[in-house]
PDB file of N, CA and C in Angstrom:
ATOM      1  N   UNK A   1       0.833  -1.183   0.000  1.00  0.00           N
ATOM      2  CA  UNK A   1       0.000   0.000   0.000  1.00  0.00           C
ATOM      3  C   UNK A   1       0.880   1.250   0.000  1.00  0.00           C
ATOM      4  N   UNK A   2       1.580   1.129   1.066  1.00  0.00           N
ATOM      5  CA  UNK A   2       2.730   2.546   0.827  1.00  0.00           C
ATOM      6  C   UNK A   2       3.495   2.447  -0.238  1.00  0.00           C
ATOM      7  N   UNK A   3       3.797   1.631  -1.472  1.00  0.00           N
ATOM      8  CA  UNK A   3       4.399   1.530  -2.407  1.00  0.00           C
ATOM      9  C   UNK A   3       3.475   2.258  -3.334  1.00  0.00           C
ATOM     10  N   UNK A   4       2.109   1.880  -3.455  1.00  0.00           N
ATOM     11  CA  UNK A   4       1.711   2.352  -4.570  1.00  0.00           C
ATOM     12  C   UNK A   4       0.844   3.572  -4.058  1.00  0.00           C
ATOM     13  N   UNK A   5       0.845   4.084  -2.622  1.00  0.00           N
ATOM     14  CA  UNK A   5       0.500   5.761  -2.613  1.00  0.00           C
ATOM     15  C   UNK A   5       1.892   6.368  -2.623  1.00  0.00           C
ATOM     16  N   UNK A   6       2.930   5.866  -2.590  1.00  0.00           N
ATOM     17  CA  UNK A   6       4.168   6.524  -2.819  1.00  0.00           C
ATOM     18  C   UNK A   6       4.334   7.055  -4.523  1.00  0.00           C
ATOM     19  N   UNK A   7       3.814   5.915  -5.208  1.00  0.00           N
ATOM     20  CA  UNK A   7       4.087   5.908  -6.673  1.00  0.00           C
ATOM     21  C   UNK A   7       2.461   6.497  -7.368  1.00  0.00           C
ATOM     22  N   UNK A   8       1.695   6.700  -6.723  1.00  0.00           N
ATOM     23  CA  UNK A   8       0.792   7.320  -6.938  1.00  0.00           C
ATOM     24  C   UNK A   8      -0.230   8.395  -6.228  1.00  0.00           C
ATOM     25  N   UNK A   9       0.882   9.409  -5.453  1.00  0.00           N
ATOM     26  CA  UNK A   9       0.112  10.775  -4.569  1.00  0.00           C
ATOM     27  C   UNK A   9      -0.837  11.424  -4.646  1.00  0.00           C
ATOM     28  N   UNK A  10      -1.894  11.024  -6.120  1.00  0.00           N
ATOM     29  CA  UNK A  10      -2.721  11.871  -5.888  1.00  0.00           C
ATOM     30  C   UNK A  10      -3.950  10.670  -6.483  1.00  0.00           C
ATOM     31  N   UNK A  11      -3.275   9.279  -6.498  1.00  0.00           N
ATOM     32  CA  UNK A  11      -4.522   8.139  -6.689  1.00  0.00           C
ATOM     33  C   UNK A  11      -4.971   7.647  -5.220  1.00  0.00           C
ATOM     34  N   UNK A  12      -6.105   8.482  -4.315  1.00  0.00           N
ATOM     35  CA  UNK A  12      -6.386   7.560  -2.919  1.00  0.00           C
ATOM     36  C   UNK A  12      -8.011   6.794  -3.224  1.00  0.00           C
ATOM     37  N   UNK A  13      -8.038   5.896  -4.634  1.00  0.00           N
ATOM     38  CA  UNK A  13      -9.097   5.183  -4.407  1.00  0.00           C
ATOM     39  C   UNK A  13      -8.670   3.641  -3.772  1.00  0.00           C
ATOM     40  N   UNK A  14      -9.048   3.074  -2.717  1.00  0.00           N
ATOM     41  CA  UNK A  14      -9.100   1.955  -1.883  1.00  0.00           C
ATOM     42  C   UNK A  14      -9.285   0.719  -2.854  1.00  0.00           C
ATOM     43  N   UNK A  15      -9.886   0.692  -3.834  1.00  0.00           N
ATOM     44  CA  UNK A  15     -10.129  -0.058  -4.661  1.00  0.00           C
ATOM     45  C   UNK A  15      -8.604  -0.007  -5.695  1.00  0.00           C
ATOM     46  N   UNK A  16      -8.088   0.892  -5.927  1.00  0.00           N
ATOM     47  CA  UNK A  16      -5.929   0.665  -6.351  1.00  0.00           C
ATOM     48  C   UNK A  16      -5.483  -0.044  -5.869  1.00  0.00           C
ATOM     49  N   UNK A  17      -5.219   0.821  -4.664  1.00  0.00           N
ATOM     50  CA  UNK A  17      -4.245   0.349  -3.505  1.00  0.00           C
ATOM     51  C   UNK A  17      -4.519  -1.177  -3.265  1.00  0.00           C
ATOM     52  N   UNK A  18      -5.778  -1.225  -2.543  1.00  0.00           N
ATOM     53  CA  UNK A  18      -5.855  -2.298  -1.930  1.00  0.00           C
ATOM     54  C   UNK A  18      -6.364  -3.747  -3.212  1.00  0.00           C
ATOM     55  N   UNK A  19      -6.463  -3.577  -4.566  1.00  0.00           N
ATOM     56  CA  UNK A  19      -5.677  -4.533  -5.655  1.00  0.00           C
ATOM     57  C   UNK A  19      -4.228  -4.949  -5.783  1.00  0.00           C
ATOM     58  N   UNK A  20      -3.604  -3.887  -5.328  1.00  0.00           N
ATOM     59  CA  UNK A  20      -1.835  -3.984  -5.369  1.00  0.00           C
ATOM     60  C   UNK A  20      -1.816  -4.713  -4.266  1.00  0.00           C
ATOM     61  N   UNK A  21      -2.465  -4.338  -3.446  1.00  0.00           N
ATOM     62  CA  UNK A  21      -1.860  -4.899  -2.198  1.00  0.00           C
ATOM     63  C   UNK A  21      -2.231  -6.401  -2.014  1.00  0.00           C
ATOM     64  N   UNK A  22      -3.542  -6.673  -2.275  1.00  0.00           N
ATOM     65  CA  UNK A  22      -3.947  -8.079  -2.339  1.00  0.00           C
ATOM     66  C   UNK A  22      -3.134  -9.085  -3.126  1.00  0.00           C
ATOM     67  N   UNK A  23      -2.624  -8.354  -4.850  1.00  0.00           N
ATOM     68  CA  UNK A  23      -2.324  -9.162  -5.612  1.00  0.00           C
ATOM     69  C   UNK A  23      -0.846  -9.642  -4.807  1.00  0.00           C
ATOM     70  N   UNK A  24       0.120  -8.580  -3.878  1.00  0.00           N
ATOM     71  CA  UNK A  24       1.118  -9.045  -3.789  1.00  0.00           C
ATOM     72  C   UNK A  24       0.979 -10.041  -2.500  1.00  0.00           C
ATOM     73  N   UNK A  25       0.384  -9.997  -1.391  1.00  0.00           N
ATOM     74  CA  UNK A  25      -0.004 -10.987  -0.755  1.00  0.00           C
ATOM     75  C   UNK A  25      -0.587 -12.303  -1.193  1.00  0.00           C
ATOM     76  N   UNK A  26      -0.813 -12.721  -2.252  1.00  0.00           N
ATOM     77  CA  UNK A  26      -1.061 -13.452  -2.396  1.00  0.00           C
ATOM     78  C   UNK A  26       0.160 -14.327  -3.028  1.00  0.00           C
ATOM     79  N   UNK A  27       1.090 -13.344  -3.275  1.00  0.00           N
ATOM     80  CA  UNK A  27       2.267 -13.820  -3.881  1.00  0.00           C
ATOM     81  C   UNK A  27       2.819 -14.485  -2.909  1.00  0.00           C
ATOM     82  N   UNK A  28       2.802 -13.440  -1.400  1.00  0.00           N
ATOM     83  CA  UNK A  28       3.527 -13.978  -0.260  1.00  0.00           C
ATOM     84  C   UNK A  28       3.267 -15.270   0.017  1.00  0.00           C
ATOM     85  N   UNK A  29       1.809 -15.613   0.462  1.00  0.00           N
ATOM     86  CA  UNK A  29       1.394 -16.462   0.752  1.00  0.00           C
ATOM     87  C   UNK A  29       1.891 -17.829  -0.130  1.00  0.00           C
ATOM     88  N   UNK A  30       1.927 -17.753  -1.567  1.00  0.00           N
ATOM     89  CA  UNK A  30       2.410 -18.780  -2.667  1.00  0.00           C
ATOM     90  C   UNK A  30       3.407 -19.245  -2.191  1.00  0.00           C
ATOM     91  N   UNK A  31       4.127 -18.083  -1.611  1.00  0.00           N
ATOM     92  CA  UNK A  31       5.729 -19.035  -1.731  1.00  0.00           C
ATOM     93  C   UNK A  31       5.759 -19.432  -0.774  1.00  0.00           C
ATOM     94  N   UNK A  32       4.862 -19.177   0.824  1.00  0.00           N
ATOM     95  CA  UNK A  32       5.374 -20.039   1.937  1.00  0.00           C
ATOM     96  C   UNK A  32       4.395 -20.845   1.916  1.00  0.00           C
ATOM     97  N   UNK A  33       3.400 -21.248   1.213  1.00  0.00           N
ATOM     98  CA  UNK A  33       2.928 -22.540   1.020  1.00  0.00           C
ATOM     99  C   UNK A  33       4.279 -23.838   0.276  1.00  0.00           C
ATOM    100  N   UNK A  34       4.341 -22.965  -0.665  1.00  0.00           N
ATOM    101  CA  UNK A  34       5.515 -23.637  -1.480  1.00  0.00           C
ATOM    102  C   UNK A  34       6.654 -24.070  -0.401  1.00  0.00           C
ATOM    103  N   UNK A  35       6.791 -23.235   0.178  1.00  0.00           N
ATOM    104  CA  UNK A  35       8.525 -23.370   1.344  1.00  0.00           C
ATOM    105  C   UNK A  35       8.072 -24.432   2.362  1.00  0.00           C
ATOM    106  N   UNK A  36       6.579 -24.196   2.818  1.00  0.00           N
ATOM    107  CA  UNK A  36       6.528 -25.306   4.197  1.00  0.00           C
ATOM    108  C   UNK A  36       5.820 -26.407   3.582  1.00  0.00           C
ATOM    109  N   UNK A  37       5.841 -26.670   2.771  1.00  0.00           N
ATOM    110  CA  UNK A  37       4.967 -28.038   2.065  1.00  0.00           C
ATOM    111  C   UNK A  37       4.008 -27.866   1.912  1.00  0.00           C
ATOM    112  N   UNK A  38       3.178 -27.235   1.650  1.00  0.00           N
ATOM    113  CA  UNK A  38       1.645 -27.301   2.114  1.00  0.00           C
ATOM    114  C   UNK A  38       0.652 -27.030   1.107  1.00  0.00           C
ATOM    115  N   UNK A  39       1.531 -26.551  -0.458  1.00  0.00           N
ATOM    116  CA  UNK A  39       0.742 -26.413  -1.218  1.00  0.00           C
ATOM    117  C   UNK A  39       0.001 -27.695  -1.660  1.00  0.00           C
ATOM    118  N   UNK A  40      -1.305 -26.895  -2.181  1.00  0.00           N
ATOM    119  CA  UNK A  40      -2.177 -27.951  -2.802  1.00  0.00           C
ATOM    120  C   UNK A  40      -3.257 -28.619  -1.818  1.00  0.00           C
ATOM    121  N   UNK A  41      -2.894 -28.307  -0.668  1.00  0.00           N
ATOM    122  CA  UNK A  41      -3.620 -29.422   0.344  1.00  0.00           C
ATOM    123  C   UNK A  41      -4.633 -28.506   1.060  1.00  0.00           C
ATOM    124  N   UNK A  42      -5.035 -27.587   0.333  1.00  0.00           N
ATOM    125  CA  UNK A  42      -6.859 -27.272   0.194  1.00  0.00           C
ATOM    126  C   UNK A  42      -7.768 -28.255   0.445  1.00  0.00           C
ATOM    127  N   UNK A  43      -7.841 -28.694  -0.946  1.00  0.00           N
ATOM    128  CA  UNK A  43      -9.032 -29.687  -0.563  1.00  0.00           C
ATOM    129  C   UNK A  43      -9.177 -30.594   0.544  1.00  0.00           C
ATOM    130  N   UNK A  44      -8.247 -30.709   1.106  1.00  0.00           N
ATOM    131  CA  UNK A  44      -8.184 -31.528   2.358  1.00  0.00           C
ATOM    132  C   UNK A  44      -9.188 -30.728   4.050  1.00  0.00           C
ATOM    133  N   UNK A  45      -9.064 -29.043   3.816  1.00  0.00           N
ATOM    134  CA  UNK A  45      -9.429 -28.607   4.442  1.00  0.00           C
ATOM    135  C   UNK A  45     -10.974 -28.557   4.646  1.00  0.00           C
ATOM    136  N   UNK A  46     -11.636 -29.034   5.661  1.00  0.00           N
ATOM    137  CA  UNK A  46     -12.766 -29.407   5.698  1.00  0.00           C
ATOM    138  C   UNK A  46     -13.276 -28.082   6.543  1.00  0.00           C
ATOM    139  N   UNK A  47     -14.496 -27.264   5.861  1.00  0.00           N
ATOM    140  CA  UNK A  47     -15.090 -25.686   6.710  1.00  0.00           C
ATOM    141  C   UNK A  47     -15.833 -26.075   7.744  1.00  0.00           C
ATOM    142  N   UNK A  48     -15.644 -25.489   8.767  1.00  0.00           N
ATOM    143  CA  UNK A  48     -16.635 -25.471   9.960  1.00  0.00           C
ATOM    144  C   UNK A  48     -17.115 -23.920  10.240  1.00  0.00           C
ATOM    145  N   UNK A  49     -18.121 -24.322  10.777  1.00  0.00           N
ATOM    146  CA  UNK A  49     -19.224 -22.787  11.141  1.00  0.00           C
ATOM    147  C   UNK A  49     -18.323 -22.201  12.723  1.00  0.00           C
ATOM    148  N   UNK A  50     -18.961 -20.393  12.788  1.00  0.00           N
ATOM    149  CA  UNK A  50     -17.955 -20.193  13.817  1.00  0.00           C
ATOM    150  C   UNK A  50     -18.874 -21.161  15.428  1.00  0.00           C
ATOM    151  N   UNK A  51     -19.780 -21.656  14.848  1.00  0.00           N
ATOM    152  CA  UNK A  51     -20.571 -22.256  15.973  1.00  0.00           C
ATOM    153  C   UNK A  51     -20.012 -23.157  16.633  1.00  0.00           C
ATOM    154  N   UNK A  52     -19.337 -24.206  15.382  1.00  0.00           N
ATOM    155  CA  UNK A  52     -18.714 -25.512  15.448  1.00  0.00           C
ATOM    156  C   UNK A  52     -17.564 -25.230  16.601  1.00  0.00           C
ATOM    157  N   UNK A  53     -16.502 -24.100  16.195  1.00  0.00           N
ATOM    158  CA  UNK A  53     -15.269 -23.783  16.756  1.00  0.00           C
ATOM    159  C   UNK A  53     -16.009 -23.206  18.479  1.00  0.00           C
ATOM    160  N   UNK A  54     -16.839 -22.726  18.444  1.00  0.00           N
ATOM    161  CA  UNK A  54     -17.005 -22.126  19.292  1.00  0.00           C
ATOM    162  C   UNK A  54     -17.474 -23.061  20.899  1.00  0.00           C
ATOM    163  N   UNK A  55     -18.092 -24.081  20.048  1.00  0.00           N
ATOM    164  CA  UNK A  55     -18.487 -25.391  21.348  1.00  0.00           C
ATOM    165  C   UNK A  55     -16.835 -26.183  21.326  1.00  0.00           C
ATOM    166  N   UNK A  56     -16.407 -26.176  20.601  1.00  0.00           N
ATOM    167  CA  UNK A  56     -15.203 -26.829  20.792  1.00  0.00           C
ATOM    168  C   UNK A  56     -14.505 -26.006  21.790  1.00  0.00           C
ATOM    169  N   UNK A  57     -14.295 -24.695  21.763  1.00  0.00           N
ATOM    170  CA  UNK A  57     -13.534 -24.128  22.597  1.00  0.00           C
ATOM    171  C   UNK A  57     -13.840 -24.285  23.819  1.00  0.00           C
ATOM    172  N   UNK A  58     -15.335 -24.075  24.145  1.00  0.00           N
ATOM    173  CA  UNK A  58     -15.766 -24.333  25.456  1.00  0.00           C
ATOM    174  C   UNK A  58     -15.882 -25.719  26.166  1.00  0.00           C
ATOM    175  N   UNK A  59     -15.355 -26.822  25.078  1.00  0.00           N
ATOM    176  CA  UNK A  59     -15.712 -27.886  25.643  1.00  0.00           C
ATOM    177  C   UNK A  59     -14.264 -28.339  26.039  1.00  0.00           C
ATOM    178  N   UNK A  60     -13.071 -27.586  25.817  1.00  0.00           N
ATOM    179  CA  UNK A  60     -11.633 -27.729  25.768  1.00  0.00           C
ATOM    180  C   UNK A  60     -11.120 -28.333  24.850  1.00  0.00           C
ATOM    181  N   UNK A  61     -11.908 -28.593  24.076  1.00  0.00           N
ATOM    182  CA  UNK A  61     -11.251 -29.583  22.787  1.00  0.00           C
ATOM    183  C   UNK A  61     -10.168 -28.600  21.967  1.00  0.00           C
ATOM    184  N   UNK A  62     -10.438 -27.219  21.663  1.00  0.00           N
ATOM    185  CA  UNK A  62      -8.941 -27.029  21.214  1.00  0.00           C
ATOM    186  C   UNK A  62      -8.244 -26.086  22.241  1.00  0.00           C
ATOM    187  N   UNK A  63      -8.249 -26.272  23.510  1.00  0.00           N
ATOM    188  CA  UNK A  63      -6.961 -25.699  24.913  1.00  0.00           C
ATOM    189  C   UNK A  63      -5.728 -25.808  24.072  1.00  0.00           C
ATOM    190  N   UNK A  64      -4.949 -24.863  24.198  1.00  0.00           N
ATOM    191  CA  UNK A  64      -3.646 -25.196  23.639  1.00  0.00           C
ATOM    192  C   UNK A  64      -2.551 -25.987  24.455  1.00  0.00           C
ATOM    193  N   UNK A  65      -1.657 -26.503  24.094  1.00  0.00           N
ATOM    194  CA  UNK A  65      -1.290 -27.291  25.104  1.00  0.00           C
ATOM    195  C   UNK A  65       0.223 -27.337  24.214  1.00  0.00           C
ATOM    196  N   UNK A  66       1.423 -27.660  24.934  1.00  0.00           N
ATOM    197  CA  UNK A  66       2.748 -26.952  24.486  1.00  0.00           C
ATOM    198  C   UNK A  66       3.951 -28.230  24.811  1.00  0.00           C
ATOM    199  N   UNK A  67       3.924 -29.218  24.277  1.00  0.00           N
ATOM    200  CA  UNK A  67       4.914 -30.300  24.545  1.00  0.00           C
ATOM    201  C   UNK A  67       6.736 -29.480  24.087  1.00  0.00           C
ATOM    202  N   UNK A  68       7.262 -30.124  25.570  1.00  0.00           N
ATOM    203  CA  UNK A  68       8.628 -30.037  25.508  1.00  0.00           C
ATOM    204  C   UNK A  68       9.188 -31.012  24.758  1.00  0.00           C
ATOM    205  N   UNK A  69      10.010 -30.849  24.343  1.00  0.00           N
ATOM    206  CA  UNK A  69      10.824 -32.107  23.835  1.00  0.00           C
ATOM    207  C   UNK A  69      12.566 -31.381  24.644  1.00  0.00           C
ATOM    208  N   UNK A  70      13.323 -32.628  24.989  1.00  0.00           N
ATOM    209  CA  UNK A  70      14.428 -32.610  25.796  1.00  0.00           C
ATOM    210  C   UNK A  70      15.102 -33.520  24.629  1.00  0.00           C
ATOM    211  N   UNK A  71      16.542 -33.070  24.470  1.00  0.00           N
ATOM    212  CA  UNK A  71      17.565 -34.163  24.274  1.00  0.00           C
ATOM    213  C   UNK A  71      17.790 -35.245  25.404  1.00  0.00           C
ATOM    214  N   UNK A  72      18.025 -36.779  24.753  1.00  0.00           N
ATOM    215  CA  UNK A  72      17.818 -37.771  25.514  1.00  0.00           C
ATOM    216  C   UNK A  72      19.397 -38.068  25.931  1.00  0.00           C
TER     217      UNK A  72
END
C-alpha cells in the first residue's frame, strides 16, 4: 500500500491500492505454502461454522497445550 500511494500521490481510491496490495499478498502467501509443504492441500481442508469452533472451545477440545521435547 505505501508503495503504490508513494508511486501514486494523488490516486487515494481503496479499490488501487488495496488490488496492489492483495495481488502481492497473495504472492507472499504462494511461496510459503511452497517453502513449508503445504501447497495444494486445500481440498483436504474441511469448513466449519464459527458455531462448530465455538463449542469446541468451550468444551476444551482445542486448549492449547505446548509439549517439551528434551535431548535424551
Amino acid at each position: 500500500i505505501r508503495r503504490y500511494l508513494a508511486e501514486n500521490p494523488k490516486v487515494f481510491d481503496p479499490r488501487k491500492y488495496l488490488s496492489a496490495a492483495t495481488s502481492a499478498m497473495q504472492s507472499i502467501c504462494k511461496a510459503r505454502f511452497e517453502a513449508f509443504g503445504t501447497a495444494g492441500q486445500a481440498p483436504h481442508i474441511q469448513p466449519q461454522s464459527l458455531e462448530v469452533y465455538w463449542q469446541q472451545y468451550q468444551s476444551g477440545a482445542l486448549k492449547p497445550s505446548i509439549t517439551v521435547h528434551t535431548a535424551a
